[in-house]
N, C-alpha and C. Protein backbone atom coordinates (compact mmCIF):
# COMPACT_ATOMS: atom_id res chain seq x y z
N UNK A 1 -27.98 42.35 -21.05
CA UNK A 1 -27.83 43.47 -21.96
C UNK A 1 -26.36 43.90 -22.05
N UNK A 2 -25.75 44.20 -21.35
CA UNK A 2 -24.33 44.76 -21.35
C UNK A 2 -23.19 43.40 -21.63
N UNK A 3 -23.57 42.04 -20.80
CA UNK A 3 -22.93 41.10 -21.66
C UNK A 3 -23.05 40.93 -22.92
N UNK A 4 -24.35 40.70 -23.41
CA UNK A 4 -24.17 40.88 -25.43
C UNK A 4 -23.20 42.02 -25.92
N UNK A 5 -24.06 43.36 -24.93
CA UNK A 5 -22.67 44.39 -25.57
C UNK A 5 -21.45 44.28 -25.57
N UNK A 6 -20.93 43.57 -24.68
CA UNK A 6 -19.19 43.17 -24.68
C UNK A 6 -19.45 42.43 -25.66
N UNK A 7 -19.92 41.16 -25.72
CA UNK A 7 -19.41 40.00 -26.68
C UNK A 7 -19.59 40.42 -28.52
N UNK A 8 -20.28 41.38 -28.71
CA UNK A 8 -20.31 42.29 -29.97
C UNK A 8 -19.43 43.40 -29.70
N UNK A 9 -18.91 44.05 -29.06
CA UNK A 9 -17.42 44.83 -29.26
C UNK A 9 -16.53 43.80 -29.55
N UNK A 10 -16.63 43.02 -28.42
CA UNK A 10 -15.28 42.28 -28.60
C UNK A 10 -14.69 41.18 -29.76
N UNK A 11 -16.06 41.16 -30.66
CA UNK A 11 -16.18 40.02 -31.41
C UNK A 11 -14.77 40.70 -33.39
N UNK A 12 -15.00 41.96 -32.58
CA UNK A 12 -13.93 42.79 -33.20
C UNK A 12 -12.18 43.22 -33.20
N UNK A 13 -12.63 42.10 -32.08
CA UNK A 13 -10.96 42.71 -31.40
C UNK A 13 -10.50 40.97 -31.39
N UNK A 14 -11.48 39.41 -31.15
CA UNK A 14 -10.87 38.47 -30.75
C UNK A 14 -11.61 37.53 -31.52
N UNK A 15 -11.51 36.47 -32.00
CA UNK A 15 -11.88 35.42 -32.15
C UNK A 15 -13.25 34.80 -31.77
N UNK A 16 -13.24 34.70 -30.22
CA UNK A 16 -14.19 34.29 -29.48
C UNK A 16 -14.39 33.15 -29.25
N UNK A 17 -13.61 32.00 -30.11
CA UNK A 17 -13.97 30.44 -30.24
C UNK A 17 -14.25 30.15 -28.73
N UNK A 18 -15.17 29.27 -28.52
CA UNK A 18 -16.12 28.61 -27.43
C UNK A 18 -14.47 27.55 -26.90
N UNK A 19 -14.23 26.96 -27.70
CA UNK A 19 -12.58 26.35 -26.52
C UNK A 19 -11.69 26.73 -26.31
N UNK A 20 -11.56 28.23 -26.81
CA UNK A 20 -9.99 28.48 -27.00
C UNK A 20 -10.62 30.02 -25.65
N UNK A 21 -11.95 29.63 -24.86
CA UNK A 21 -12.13 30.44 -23.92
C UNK A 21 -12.69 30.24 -22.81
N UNK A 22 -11.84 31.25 -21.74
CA UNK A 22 -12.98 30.37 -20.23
C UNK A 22 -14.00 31.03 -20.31
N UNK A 23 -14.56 30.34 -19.43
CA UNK A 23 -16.08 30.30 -19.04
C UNK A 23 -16.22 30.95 -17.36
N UNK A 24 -17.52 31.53 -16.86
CA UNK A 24 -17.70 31.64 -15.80
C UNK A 24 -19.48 31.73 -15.52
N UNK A 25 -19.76 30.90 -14.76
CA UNK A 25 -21.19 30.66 -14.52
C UNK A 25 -21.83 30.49 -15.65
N UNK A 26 -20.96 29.81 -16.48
CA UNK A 26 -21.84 29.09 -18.21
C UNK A 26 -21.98 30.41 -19.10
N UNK A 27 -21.29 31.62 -18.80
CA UNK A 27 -21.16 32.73 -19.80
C UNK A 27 -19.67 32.81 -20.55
N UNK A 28 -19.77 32.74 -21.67
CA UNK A 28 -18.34 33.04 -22.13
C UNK A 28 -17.67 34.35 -22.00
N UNK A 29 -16.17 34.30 -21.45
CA UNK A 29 -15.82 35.65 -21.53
C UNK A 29 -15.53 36.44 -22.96
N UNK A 30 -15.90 37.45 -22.99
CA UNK A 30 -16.20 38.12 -23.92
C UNK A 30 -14.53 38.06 -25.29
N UNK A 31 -13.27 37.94 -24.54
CA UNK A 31 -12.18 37.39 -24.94
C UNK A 31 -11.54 35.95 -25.04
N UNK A 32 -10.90 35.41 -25.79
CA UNK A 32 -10.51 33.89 -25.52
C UNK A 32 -9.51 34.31 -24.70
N UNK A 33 -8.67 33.11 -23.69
CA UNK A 33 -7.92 32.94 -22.79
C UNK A 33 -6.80 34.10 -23.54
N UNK A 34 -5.94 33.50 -24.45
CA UNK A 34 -4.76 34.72 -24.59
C UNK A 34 -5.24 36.05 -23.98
N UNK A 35 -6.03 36.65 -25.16
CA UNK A 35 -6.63 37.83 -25.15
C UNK A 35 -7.04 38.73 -23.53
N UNK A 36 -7.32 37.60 -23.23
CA UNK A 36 -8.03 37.98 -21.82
C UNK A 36 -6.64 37.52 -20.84
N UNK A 37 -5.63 37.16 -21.01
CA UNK A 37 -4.00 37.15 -20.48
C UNK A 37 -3.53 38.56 -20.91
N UNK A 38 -3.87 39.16 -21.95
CA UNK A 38 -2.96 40.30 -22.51
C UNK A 38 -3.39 41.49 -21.89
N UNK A 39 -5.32 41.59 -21.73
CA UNK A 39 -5.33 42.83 -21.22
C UNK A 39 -5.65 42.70 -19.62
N UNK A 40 -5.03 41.45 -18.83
CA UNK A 40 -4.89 41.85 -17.54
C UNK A 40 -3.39 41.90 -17.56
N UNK A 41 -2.47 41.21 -18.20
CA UNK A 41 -0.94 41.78 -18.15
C UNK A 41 -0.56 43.39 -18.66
N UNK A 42 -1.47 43.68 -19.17
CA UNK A 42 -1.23 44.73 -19.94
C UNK A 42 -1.62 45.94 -19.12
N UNK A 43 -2.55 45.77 -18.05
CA UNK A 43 -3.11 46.88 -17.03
C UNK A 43 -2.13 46.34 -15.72
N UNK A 44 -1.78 45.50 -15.31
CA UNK A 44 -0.09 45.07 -14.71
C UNK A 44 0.67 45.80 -15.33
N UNK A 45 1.28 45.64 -16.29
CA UNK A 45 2.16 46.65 -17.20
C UNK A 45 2.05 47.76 -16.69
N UNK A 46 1.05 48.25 -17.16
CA UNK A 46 1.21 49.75 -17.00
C UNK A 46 1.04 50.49 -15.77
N UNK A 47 1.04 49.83 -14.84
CA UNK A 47 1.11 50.05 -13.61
C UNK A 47 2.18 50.07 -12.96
N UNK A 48 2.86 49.15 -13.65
CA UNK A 48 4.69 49.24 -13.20
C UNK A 48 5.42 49.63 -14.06
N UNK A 49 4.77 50.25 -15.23
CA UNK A 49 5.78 50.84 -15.88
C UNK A 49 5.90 52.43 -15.53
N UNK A 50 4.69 52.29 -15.44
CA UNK A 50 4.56 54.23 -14.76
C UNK A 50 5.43 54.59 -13.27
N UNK A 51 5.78 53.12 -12.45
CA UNK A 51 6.16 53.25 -11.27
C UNK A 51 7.67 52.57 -11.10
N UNK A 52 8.26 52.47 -12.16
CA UNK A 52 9.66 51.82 -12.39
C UNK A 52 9.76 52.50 -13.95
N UNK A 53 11.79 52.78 -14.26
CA UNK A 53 11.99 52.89 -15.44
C UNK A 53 11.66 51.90 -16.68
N UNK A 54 11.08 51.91 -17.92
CA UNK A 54 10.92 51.44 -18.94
C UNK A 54 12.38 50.69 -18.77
N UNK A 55 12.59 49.02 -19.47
CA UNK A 55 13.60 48.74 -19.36
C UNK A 55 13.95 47.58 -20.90
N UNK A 56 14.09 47.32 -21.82
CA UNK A 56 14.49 46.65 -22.49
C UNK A 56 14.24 45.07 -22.90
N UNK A 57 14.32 44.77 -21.46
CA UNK A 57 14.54 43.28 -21.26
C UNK A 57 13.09 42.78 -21.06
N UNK A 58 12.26 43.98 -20.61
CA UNK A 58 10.37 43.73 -20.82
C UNK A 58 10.10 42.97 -22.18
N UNK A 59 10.92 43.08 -22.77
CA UNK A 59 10.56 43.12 -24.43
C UNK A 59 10.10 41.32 -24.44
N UNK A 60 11.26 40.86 -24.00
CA UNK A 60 11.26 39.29 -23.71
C UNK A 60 9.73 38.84 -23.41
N UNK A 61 8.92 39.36 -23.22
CA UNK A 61 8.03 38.92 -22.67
C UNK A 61 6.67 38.55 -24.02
N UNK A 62 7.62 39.32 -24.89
CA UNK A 62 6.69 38.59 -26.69
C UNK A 62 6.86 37.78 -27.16
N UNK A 63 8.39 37.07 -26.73
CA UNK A 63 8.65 35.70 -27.05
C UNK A 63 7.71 34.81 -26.77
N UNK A 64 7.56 34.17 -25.91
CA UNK A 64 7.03 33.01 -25.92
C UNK A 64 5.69 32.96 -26.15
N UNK A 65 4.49 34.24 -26.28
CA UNK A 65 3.35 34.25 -27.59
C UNK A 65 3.77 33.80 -28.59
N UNK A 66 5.19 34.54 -29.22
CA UNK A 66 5.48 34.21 -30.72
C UNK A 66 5.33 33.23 -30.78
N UNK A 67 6.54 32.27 -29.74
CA UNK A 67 6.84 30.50 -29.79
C UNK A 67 5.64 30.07 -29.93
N UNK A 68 4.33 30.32 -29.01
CA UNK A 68 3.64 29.46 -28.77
C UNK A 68 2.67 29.69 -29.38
N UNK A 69 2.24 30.85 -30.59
CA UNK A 69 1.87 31.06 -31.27
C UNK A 69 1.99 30.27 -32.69
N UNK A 70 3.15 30.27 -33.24
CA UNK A 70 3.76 30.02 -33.98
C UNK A 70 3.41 28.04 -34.41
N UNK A 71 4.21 28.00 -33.11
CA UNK A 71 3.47 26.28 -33.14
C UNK A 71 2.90 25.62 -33.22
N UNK A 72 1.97 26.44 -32.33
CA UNK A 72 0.43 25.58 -32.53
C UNK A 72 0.12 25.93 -33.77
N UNK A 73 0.12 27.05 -34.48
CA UNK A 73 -0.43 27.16 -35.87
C UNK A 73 0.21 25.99 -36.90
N UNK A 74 1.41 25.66 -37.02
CA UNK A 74 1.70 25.32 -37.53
C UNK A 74 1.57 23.56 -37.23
N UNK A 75 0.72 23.78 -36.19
CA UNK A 75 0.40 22.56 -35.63
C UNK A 75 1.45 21.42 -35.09
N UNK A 76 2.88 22.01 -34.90
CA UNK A 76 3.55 21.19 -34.11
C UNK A 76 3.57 20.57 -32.56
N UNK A 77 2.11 20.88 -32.10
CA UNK A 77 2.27 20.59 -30.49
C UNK A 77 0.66 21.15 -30.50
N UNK A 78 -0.12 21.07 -29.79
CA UNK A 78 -1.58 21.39 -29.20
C UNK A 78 -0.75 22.35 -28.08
N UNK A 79 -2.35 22.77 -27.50
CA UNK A 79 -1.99 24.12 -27.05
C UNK A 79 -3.61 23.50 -25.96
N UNK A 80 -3.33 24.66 -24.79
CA UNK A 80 -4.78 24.94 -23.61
C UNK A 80 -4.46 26.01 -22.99
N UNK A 81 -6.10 26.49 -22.75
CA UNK A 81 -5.82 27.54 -22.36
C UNK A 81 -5.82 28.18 -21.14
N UNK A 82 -4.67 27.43 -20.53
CA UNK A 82 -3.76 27.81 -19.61
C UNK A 82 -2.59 28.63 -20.00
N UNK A 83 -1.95 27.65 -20.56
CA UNK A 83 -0.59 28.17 -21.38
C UNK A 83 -0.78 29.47 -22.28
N UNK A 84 -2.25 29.22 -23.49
CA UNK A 84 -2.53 30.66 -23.77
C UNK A 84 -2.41 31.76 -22.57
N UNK A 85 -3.00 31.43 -21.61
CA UNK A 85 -3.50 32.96 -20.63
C UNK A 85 -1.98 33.51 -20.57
N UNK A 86 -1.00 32.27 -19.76
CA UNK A 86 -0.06 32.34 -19.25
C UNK A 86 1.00 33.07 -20.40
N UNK A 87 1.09 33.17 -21.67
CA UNK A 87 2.20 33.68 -22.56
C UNK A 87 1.39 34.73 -22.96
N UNK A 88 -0.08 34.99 -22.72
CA UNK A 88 -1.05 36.34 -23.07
C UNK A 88 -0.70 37.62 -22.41
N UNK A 89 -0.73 36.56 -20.95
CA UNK A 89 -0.29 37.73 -19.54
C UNK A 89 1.33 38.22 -20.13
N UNK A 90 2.00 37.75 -20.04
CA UNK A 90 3.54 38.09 -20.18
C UNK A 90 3.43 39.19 -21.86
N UNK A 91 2.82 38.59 -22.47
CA UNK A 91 3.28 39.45 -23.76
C UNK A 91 2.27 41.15 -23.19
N UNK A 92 1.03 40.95 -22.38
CA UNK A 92 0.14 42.03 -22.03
C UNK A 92 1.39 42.99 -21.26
N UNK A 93 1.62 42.22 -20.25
CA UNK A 93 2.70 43.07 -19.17
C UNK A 93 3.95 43.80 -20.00
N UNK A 94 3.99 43.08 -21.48
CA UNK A 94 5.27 44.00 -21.84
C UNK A 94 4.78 44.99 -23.09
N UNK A 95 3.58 45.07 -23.15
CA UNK A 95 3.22 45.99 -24.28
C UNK A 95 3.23 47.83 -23.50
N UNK A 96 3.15 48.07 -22.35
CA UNK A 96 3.43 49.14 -21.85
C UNK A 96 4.73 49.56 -21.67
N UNK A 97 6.05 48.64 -21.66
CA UNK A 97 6.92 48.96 -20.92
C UNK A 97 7.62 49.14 -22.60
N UNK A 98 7.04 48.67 -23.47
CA UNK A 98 7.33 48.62 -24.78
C UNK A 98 6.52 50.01 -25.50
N UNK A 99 5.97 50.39 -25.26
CA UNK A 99 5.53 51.90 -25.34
C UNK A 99 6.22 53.09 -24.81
N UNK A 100 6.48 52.90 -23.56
CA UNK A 100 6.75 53.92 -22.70
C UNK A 100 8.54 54.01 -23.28
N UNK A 101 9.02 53.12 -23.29
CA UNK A 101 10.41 53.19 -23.98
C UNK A 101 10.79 53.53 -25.15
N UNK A 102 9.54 53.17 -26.15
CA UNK A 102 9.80 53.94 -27.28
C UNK A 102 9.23 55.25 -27.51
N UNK A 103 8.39 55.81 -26.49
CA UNK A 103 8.31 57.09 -26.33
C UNK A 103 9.69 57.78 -25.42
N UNK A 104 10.15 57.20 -24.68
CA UNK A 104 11.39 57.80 -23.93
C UNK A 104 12.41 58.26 -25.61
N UNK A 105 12.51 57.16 -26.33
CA UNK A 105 13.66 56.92 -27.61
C UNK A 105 13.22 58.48 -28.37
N UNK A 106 12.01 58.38 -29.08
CA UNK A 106 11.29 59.33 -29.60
C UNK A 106 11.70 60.73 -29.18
N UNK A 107 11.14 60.95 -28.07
CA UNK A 107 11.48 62.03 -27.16
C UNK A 107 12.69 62.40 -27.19
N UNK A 108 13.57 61.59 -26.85
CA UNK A 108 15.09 62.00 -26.11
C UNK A 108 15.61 62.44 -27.65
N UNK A 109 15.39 61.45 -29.12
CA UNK A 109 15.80 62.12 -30.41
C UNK A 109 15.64 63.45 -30.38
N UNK A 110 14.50 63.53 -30.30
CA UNK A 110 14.01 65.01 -30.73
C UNK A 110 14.78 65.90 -29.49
């Protein structure tokens, strides 16, 4: 019961494709690999962003989604989802530190 309920929220927020996601005990996770890289980097994130200054150079961490985004779409290279999780996590971990800084910017204007 509550697994269908994830996999119908989530079917709103991700994709879901059956390869482009892991598996655990023959259930799909309710996110494909990126997705499910972004919101455990992303609860990392915000855990060290609340406990260290917001810093700039976090930002870097959207690159290589873009790259590896970018590519595979355009189909210059295949892709697994390893490498998804792995550029999911990094872009997740910098979406807080990328908040919290542009609320510092915001703020300090005003």
């Amino acid at each position: 019961m509550i697994y269908e309920c994830m996999m119908n929220i989530c079917k709103y927020l991700c994709h879901q494709k059956p390869e482009r996601s892991f598996f655990y005990k023959e259930r799909q996770f309710p996110v494909c690999s990126r997705c499910t890289g972004i919101v455990i980097g992303a609860v990392i994130g915000f855990v060290l962003a609340i406990l260290t200054q917001p810093n700039l150079i976090f930002v870097l961490g959207f690159v290589p989604l873009i790259v590896d985004g970018t590519t595979q779409y355009y189909g210059l290279r295949t892709n697994n989802n390893t490498l998804r999780f792995i550029t999911g996590l990094l872009c997740g971990f910098s979406i807080p530190f990328v908040v919290f800084k542009t609320e510092s910017l915001i703020l300090n204007y005003f």
